[in-house]
C-alpha atoms as a PDB file:
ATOM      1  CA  UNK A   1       0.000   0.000   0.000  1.00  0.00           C
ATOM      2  CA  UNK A   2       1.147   3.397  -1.240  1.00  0.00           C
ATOM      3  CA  UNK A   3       1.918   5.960   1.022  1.00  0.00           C
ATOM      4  CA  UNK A   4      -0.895   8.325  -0.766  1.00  0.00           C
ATOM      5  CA  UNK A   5      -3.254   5.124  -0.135  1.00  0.00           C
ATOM      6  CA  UNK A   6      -2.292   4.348   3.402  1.00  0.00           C
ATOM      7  CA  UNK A   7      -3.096   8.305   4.429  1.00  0.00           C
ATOM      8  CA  UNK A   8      -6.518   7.982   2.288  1.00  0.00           C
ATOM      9  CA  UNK A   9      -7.464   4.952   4.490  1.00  0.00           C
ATOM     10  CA  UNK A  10      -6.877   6.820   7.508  1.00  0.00           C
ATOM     11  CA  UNK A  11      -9.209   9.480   6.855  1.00  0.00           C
ATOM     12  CA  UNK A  12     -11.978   7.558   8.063  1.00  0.00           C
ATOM     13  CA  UNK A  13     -13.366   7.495  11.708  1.00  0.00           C
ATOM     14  CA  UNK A  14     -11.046   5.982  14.119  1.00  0.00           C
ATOM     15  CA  UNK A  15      -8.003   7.496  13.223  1.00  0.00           C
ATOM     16  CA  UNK A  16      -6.639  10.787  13.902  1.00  0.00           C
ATOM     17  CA  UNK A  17      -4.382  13.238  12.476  1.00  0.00           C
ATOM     18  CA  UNK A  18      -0.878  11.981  13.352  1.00  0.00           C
ATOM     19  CA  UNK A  19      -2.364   8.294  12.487  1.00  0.00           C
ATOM     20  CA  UNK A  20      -1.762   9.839   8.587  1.00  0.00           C
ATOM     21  CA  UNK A  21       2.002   9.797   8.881  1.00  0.00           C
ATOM     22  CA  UNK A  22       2.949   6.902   7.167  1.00  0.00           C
ATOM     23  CA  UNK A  23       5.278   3.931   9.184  1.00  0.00           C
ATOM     24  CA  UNK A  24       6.567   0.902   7.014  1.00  0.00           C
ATOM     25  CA  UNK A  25       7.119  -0.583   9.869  1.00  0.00           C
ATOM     26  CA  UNK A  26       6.774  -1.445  13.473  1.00  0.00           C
ATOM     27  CA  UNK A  27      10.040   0.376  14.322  1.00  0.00           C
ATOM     28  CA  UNK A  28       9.439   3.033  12.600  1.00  0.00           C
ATOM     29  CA  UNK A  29       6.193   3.802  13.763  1.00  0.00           C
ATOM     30  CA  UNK A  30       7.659   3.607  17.253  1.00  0.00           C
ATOM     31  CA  UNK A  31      10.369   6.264  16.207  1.00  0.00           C
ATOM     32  CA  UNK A  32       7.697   8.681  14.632  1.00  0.00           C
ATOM     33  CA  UNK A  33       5.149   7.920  17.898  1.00  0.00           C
ATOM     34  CA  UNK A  34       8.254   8.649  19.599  1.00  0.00           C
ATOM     35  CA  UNK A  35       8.932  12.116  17.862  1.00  0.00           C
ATOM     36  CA  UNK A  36       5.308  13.216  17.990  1.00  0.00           C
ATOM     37  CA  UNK A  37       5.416  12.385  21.688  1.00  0.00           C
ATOM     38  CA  UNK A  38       8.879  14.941  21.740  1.00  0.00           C
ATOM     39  CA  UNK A  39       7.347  17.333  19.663  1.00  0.00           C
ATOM     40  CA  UNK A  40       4.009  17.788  21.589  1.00  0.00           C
ATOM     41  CA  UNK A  41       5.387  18.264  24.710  1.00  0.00           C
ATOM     42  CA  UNK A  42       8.064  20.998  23.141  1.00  0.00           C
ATOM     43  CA  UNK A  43       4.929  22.597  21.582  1.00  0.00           C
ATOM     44  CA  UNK A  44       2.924  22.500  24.851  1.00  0.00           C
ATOM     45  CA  UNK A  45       6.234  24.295  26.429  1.00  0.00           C
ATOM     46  CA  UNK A  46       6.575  26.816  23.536  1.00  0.00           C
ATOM     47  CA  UNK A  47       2.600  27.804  23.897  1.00  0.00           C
ATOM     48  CA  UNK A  48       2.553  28.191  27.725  1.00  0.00           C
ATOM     49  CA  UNK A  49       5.332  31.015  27.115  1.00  0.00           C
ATOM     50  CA  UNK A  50       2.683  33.262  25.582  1.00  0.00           C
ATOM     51  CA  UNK A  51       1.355  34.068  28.818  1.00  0.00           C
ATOM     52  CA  UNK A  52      -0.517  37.406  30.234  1.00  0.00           C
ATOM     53  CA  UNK A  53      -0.974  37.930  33.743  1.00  0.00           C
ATOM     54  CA  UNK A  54      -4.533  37.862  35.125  1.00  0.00           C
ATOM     55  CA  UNK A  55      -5.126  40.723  38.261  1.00  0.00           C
ATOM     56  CA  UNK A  56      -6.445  39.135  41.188  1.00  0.00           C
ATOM     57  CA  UNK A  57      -5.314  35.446  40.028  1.00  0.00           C
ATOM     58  CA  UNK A  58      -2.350  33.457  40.443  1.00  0.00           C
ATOM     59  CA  UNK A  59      -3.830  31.678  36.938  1.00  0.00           C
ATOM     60  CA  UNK A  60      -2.258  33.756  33.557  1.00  0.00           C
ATOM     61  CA  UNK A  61      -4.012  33.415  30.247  1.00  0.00           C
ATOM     62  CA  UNK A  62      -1.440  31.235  28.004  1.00  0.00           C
ATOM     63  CA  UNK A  63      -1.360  29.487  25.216  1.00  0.00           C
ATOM     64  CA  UNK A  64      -0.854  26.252  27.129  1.00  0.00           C
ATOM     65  CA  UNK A  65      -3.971  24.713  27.629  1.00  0.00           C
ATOM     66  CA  UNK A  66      -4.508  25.203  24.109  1.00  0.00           C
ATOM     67  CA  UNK A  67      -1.639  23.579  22.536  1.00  0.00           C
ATOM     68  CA  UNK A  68      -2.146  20.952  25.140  1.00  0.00           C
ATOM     69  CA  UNK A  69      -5.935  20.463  23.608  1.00  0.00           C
ATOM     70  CA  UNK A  70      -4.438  20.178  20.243  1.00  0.00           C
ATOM     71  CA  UNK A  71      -2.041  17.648  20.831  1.00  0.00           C
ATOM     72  CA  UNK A  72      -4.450  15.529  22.093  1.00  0.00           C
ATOM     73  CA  UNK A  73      -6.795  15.846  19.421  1.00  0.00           C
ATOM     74  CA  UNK A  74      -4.025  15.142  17.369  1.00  0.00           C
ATOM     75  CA  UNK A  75      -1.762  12.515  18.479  1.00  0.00           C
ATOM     76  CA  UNK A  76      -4.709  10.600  19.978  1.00  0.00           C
ATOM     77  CA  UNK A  77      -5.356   9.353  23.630  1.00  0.00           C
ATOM     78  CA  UNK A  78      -2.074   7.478  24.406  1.00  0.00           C
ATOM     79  CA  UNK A  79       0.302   9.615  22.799  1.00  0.00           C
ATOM     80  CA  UNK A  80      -1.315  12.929  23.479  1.00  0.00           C
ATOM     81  CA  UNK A  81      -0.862  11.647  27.386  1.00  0.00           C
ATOM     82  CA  UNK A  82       2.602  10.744  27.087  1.00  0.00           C
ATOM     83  CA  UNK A  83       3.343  14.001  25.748  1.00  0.00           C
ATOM     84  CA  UNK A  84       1.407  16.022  28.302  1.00  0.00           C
ATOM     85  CA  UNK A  85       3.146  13.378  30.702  1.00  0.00           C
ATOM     86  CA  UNK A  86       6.545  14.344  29.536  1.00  0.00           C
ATOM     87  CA  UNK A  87       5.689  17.624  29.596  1.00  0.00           C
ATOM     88  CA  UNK A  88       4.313  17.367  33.039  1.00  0.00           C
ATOM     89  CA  UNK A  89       7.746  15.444  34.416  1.00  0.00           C
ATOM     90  CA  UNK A  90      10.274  17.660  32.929  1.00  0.00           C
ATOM     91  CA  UNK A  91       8.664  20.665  34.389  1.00  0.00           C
ATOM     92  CA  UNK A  92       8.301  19.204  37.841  1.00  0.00           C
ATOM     93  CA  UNK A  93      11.970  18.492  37.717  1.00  0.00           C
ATOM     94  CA  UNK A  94      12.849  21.297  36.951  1.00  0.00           C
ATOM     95  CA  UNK A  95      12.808  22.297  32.887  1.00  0.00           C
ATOM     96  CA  UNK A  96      11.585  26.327  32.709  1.00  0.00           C
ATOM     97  CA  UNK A  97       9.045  25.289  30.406  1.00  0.00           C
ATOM     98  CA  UNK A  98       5.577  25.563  32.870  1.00  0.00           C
ATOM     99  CA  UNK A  99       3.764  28.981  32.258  1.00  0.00           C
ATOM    100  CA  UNK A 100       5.884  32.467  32.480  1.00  0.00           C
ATOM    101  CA  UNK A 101       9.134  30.133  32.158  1.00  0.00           C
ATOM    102  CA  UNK A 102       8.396  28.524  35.253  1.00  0.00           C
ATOM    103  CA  UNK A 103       9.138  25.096  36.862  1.00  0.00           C
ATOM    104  CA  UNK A 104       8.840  22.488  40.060  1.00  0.00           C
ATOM    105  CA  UNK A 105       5.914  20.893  41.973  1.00  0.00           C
ATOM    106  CA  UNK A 106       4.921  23.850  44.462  1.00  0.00           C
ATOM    107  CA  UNK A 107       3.106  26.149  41.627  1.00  0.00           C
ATOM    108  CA  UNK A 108      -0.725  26.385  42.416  1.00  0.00           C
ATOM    109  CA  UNK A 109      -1.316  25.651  38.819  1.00  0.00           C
ATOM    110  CA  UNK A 110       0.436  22.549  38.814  1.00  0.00           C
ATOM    111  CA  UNK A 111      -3.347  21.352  39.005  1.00  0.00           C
ATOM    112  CA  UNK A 112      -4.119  22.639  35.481  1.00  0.00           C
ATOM    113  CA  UNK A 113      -0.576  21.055  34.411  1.00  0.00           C
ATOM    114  CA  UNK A 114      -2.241  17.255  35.560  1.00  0.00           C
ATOM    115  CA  UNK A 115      -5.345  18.191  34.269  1.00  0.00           C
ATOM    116  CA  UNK A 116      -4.040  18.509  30.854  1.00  0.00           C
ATOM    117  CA  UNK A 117      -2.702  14.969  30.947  1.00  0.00           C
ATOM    118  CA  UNK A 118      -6.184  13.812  31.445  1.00  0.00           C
ATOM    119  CA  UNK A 119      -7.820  16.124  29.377  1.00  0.00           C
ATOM    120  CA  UNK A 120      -5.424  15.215  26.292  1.00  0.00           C
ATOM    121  CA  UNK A 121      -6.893  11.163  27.452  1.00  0.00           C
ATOM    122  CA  UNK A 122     -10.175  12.574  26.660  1.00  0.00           C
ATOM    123  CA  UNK A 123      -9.765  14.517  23.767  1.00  0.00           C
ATOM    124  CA  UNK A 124      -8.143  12.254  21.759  1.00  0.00           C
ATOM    125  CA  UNK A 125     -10.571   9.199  22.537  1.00  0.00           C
ATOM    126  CA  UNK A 126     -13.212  11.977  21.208  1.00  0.00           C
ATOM    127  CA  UNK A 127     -11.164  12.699  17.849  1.00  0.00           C
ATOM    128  CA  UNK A 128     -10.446   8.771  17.262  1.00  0.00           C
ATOM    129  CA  UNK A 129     -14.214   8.645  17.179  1.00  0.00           C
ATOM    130  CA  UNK A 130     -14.622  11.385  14.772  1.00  0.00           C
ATOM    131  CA  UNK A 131     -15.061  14.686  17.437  1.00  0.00           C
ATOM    132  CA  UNK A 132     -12.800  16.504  15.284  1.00  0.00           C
ATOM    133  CA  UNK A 133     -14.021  16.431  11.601  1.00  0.00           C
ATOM    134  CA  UNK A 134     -16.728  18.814  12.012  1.00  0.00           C
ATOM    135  CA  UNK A 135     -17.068  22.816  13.598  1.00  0.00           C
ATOM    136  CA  UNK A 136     -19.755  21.483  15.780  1.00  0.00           C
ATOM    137  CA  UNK A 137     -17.963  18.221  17.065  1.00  0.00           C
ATOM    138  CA  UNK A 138     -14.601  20.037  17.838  1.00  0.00           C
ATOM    139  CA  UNK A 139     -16.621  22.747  19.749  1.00  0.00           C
ATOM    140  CA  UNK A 140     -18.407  20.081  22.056  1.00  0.00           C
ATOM    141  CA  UNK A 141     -14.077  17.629  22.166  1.00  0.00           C
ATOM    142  CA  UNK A 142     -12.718  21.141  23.064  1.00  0.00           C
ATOM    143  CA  UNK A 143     -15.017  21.770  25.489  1.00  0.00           C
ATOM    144  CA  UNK A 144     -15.159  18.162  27.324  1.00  0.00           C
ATOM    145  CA  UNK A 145     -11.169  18.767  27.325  1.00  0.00           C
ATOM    146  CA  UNK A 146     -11.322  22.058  28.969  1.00  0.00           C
ATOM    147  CA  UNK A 147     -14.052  20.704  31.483  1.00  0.00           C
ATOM    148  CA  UNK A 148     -11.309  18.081  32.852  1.00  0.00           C
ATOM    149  CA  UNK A 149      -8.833  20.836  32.789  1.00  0.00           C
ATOM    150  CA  UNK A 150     -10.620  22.626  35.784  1.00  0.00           C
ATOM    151  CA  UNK A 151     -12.226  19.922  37.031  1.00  0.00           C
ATOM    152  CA  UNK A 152      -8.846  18.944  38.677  1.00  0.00           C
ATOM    153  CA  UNK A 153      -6.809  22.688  38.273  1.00  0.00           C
ATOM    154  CA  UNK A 154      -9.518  24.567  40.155  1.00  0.00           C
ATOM    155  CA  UNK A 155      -9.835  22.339  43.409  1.00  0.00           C
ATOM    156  CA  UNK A 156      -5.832  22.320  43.502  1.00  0.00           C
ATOM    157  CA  UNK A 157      -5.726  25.777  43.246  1.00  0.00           C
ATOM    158  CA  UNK A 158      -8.250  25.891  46.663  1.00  0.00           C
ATOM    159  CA  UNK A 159      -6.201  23.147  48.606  1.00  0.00           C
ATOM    160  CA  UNK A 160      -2.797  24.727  47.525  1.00  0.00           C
ATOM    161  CA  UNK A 161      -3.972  28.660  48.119  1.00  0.00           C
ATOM    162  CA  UNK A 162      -6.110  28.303  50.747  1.00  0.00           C
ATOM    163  CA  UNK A 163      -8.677  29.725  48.856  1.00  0.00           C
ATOM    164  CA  UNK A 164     -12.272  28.507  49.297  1.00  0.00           C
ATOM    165  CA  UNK A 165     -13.441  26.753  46.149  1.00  0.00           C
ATOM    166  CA  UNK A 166     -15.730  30.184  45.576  1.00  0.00           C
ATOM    167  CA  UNK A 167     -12.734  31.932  45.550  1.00  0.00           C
ATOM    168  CA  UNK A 168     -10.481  29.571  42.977  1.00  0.00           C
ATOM    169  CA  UNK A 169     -13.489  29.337  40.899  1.00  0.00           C
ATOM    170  CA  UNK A 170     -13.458  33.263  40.576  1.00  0.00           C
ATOM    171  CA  UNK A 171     -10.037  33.332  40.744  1.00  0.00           C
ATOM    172  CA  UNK A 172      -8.833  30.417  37.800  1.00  0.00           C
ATOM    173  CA  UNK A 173     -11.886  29.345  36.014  1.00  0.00           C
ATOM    174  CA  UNK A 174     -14.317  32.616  35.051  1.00  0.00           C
ATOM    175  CA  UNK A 175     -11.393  34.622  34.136  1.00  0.00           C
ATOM    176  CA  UNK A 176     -10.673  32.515  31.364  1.00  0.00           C
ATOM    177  CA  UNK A 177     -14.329  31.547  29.792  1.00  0.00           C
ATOM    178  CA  UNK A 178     -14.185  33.724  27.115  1.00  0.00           C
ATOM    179  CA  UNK A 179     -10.344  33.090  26.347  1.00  0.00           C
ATOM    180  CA  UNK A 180     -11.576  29.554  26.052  1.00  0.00           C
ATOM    181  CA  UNK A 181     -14.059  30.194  23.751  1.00  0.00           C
ATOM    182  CA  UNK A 182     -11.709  31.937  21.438  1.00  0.00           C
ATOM    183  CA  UNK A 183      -9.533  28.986  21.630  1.00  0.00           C
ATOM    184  CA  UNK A 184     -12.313  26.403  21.185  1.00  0.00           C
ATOM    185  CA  UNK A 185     -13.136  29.040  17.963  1.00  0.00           C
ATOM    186  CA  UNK A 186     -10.020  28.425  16.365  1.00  0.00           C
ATOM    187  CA  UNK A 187      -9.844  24.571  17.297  1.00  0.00           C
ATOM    188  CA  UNK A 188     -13.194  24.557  15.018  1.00  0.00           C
ATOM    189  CA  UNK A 189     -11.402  25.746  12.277  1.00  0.00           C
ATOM    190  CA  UNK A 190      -7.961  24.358  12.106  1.00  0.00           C
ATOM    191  CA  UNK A 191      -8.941  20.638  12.890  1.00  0.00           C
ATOM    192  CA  UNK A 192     -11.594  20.122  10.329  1.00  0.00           C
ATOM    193  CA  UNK A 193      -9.536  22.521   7.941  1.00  0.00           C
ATOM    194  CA  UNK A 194      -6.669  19.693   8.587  1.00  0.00           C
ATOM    195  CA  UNK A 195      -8.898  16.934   7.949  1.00  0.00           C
ATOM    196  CA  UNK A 196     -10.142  18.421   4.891  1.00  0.00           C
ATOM    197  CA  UNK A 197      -6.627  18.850   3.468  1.00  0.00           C
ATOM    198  CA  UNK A 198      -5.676  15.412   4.488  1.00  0.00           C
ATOM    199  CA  UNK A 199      -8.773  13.935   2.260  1.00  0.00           C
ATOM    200  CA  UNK A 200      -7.516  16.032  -0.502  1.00  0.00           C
ATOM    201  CA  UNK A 201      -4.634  15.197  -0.719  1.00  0.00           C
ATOM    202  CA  UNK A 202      -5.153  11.334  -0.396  1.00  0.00           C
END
């Protein structure tokens, strides 16, 4: 099977984007699963360096949670969580790669950093079952991503702050609702876009 053939075949529901880059073999899909893995964590460090300061909240706006979305949607459930995993451990040991160039375990938005890992679990068990082929569907994977995100980021922002869970929910989750939206705005257009493209050109 072609190349050109193989990436046609893939199009279909259950696969996702990286599934399209062709491996002749079982060692060299484990290299390229093994370079998207790299690369998705580097791009989850490059995104949480775009980062603005939020008054009030210990939380910036970044591009983090974002890229972390993406790579889940795109690398799938195990490999979008071994990136964000990655990502996760070099951080906590000490890589300047968290938000605002930071790093270690005693940040109170570690919790957002963990929820990512899950949320890239969910995200790309969504998109293997077709949640990011249409505007509509990558709204609703986007969202259930972002849901796990402060499902476990707010409550460890409370138990780490001191905050009541009122107060983190004001603090690191409405903030950022309409940032989110723009993001899950985008994410409606570049993952079908990409899907599109990918048809075409099989």
């Amino acid at each position: 099977m072609s190349a050109l053939t193989s990436a046609a075949a893939t199009t279909r529901p259950g696969a996702v984007l990286a599934d399209l880059l062709p491996a002749a073999t079982a060692t060299r899909a484990r290299v390229r699963d093994a370079a998207l893995v790299a690369g998705g964590a580097a791009l989850t460090g490059i995104a949480a360096q775009i980062a603005v300061p939020v008054p009030g909240s210990p939380v910036p706006v970044t591009g983090q949670t974002f890229a972390a979305l993406l790579v889940g949607a795109g690398l799938g459930a195990r490999r979008g969580f071994l990136a964000l995993a990655l990502y996760a451990a070099a951080g906590m040991a000490g890589m300047p790669w968290f938000a605002e160039a930071s790093a270690g375990v005693g940040m109170p938005t570690l919790g957002y950093v963990l929820g990512m890992m899950l949320a890239a679990v969910v995200v790309g068990s969504l998109a293997r079952r077709g949640g990011d082929r249409g505007a509509l569907r990558t709204a609703g994977t986007m969202a259930a991503g972002l849901a796990v995100v402060y499902a476990v980021g707010v409550p460890y922002l409370a138990l780490s702050t001191g905050m009541s869970l009122g107060e983190a929910v004001a603090a690191g989750l409405v903030p950022f609702l309409i940032g989110d939206a723009l993001k899950a705005a985008l994410a409606m257009g570049a993952l079908p876009t990409a899907w599109k493209l990918a048809g075409r050109k099989g």
